[in-house]
N, C-alpha and C. Protein backbone atom coordinates (compact mmCIF):
# COMPACT_ATOMS: atom_id res chain seq x y z
N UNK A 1 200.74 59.69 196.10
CA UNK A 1 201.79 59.01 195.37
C UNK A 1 203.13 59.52 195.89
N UNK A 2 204.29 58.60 195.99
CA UNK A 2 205.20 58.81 196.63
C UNK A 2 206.17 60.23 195.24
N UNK A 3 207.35 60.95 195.75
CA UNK A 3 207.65 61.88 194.72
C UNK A 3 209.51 61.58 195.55
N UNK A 4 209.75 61.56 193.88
CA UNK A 4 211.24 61.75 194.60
C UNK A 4 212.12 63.40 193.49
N UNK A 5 212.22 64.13 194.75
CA UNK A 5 213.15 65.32 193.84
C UNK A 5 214.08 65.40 194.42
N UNK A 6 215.36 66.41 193.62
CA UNK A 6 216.75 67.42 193.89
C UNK A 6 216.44 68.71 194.60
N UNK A 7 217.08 68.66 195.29
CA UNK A 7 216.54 69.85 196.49
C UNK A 7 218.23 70.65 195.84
N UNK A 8 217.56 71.79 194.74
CA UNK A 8 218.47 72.54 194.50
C UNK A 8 218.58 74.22 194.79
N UNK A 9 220.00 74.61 194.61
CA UNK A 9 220.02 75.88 195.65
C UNK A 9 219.80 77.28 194.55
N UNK A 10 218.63 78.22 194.64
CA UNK A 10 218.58 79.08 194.52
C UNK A 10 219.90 79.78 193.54
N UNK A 11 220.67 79.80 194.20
CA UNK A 11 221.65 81.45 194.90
C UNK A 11 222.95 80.50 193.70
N UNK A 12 223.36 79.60 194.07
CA UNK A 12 224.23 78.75 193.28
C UNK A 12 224.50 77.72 192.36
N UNK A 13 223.13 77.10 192.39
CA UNK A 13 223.04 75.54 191.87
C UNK A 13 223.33 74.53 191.88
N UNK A 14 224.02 74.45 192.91
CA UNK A 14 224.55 72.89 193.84
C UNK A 14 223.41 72.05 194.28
N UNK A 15 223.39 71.01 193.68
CA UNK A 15 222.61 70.24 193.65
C UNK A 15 222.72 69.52 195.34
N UNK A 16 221.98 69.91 196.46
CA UNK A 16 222.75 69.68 197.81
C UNK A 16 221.90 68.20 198.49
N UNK A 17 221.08 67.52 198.09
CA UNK A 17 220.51 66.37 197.89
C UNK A 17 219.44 66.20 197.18
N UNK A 18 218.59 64.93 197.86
CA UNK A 18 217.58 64.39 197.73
C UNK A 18 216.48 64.25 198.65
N UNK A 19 215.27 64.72 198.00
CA UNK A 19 214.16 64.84 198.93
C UNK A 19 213.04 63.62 198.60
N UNK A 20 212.54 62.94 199.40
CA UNK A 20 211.78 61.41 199.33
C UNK A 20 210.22 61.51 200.05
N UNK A 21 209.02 62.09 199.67
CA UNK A 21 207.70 61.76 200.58
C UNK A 21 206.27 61.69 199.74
N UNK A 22 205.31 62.16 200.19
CA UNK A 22 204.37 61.97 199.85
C UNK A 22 203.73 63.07 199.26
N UNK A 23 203.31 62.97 198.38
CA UNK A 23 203.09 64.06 197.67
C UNK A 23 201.45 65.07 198.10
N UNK A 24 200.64 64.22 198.83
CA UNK A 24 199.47 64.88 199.62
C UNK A 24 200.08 65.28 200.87
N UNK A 25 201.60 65.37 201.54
CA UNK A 25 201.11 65.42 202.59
C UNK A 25 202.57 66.53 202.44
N UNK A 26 202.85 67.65 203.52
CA UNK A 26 204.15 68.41 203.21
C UNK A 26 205.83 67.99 202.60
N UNK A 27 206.32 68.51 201.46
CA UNK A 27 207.98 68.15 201.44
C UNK A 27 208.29 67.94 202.61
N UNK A 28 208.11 68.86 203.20
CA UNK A 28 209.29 69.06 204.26
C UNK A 28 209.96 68.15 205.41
N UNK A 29 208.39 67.34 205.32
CA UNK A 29 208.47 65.74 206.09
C UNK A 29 208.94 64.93 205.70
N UNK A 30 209.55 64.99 204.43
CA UNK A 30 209.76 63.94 203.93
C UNK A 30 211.58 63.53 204.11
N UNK A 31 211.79 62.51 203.65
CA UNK A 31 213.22 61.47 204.05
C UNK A 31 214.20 62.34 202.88
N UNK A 32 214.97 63.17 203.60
CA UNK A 32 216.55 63.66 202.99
C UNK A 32 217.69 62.70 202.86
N UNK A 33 218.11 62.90 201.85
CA UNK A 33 219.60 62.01 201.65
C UNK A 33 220.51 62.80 200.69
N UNK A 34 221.52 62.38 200.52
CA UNK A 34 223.10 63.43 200.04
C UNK A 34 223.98 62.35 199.91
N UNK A 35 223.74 62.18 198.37
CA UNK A 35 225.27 62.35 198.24
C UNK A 35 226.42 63.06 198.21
N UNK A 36 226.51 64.01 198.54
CA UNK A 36 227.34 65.24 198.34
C UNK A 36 228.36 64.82 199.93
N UNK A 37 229.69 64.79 199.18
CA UNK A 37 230.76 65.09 200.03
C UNK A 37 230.82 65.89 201.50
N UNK A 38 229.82 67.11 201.02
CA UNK A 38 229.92 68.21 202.13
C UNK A 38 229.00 67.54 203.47
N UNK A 39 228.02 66.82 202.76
CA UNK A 39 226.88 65.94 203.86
C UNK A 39 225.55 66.37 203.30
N UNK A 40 224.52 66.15 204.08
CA UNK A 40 223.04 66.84 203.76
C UNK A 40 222.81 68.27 204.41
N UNK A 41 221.73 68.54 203.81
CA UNK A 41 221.38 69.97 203.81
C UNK A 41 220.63 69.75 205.00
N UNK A 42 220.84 71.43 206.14
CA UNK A 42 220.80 71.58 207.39
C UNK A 42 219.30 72.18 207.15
N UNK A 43 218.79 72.23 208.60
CA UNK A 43 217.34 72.92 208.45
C UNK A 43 217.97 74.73 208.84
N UNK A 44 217.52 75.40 208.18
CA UNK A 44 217.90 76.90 208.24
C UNK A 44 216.61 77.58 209.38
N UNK A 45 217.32 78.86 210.18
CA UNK A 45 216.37 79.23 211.05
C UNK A 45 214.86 79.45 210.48
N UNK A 46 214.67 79.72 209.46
CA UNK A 46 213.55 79.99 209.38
C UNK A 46 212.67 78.62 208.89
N UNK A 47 213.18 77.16 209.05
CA UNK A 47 212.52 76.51 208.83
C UNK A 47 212.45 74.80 207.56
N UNK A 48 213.47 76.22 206.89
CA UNK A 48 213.48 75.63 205.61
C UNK A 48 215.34 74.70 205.17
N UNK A 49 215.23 73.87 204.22
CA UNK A 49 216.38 73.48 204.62
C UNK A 49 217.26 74.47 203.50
N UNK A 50 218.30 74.64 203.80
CA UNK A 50 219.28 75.57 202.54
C UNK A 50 220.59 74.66 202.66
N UNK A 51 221.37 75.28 201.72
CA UNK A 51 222.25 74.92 200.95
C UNK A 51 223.48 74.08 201.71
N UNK A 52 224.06 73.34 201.29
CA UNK A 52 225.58 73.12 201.77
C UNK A 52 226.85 74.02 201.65
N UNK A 53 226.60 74.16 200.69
CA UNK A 53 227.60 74.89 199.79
C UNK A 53 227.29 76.70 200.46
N UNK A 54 226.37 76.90 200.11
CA UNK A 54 226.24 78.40 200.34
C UNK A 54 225.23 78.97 201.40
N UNK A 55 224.83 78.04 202.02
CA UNK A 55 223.27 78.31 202.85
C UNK A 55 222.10 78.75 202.36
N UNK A 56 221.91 79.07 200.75
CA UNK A 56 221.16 79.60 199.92
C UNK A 56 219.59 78.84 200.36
N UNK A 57 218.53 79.13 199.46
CA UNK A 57 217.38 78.21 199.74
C UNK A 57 217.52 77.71 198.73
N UNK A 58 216.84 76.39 199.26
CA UNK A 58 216.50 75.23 197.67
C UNK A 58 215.21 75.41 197.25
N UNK A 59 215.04 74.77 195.96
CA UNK A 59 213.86 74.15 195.78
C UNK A 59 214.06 73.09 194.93
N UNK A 60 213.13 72.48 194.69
CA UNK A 60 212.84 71.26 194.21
C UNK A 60 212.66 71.24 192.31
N UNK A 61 213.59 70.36 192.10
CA UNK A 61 214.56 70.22 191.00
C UNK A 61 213.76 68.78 190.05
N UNK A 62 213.81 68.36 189.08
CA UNK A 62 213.92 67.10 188.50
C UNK A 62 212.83 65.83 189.18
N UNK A 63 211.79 66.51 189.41
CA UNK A 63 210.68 65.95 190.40
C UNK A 63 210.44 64.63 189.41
N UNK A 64 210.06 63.30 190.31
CA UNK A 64 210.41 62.10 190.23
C UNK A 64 209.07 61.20 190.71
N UNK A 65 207.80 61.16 189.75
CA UNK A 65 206.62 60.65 190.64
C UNK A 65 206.89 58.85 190.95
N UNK A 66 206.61 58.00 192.17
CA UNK A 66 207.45 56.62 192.09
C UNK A 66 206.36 56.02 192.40
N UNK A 67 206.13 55.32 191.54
CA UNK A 67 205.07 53.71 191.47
C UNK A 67 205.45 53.11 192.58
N UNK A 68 203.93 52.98 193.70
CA UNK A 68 204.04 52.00 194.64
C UNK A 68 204.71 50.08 194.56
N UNK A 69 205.64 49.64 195.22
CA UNK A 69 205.82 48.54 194.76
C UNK A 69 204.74 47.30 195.17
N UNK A 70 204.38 46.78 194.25
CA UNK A 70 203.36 45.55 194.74
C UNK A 70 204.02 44.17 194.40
N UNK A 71 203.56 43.53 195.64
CA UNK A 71 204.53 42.26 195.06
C UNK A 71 203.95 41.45 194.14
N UNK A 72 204.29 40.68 192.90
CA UNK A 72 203.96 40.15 191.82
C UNK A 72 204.18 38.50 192.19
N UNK A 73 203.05 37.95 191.89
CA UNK A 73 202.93 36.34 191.97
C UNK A 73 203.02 35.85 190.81
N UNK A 74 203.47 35.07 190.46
CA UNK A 74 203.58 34.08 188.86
C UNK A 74 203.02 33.07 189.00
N UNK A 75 202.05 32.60 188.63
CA UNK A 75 201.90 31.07 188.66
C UNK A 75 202.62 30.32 187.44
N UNK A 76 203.57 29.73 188.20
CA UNK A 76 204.43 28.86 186.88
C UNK A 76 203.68 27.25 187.27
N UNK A 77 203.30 26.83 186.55
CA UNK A 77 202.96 24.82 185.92
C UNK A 77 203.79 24.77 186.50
N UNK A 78 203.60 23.06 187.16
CA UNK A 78 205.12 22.34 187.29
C UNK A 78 205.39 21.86 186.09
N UNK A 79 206.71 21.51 185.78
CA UNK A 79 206.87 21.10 184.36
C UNK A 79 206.58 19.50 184.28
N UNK A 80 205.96 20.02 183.08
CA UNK A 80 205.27 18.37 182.49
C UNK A 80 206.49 16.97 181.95
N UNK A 81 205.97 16.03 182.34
CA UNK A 81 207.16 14.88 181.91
C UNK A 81 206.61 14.50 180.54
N UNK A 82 207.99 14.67 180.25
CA UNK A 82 208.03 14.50 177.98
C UNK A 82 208.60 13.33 178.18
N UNK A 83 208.57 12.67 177.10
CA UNK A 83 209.31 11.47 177.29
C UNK A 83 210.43 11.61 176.82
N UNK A 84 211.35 10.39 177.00
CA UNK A 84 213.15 10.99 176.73
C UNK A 84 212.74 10.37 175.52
N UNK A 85 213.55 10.72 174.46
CA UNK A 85 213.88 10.44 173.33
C UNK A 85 215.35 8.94 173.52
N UNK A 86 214.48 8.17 172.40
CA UNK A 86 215.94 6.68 172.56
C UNK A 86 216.68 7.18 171.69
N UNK A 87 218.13 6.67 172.02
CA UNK A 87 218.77 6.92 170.30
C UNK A 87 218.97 5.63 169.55
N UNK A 88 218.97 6.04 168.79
CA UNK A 88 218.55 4.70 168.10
C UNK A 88 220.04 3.69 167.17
């Protein structure tokens, strides 16, 4: 199932983005995004991504499990002919 969390910092609490993947398979692969002014969070030498703000380490904040989208069919009737009303 897909997971969407806040990749937040340890050391400060700057919320330094958003982390987007699959939940069987590693975070770390998964699609980063930022809103944050400063930009997104860098990968740090040892691997991991840290902070904007402070280089701190993150972890994962406000975890977000996301329903696959399936596309939905309606069968709508064509609409039936009523008769017009006369006025009388």
């Amino acid at each position: 199932m897909m997971v969407r969390a806040d990749l937040k910092c340890y050391a400060c609490g700057y919320v330094s983005g958003q982390i987007e993947g699959d939940d069987r398979l590693i975070m770390a692969r998964g699609a980063v995004s930022s809103a944050s002014p400063l930009g997104a969070p860098k990968r740090r030498p040892d691997g991991r991504y840290g902070c904007v703000r402070c280089g701190g380490a993150l972890y994962l904040d406000d975890i977000t499990y996301l329903r696959p989208r399936t596309p939905r069919v309606y069968d709508i009737p064509a609409a039936q002919e009523r008769p017009i009303a006369k006025a009388s």
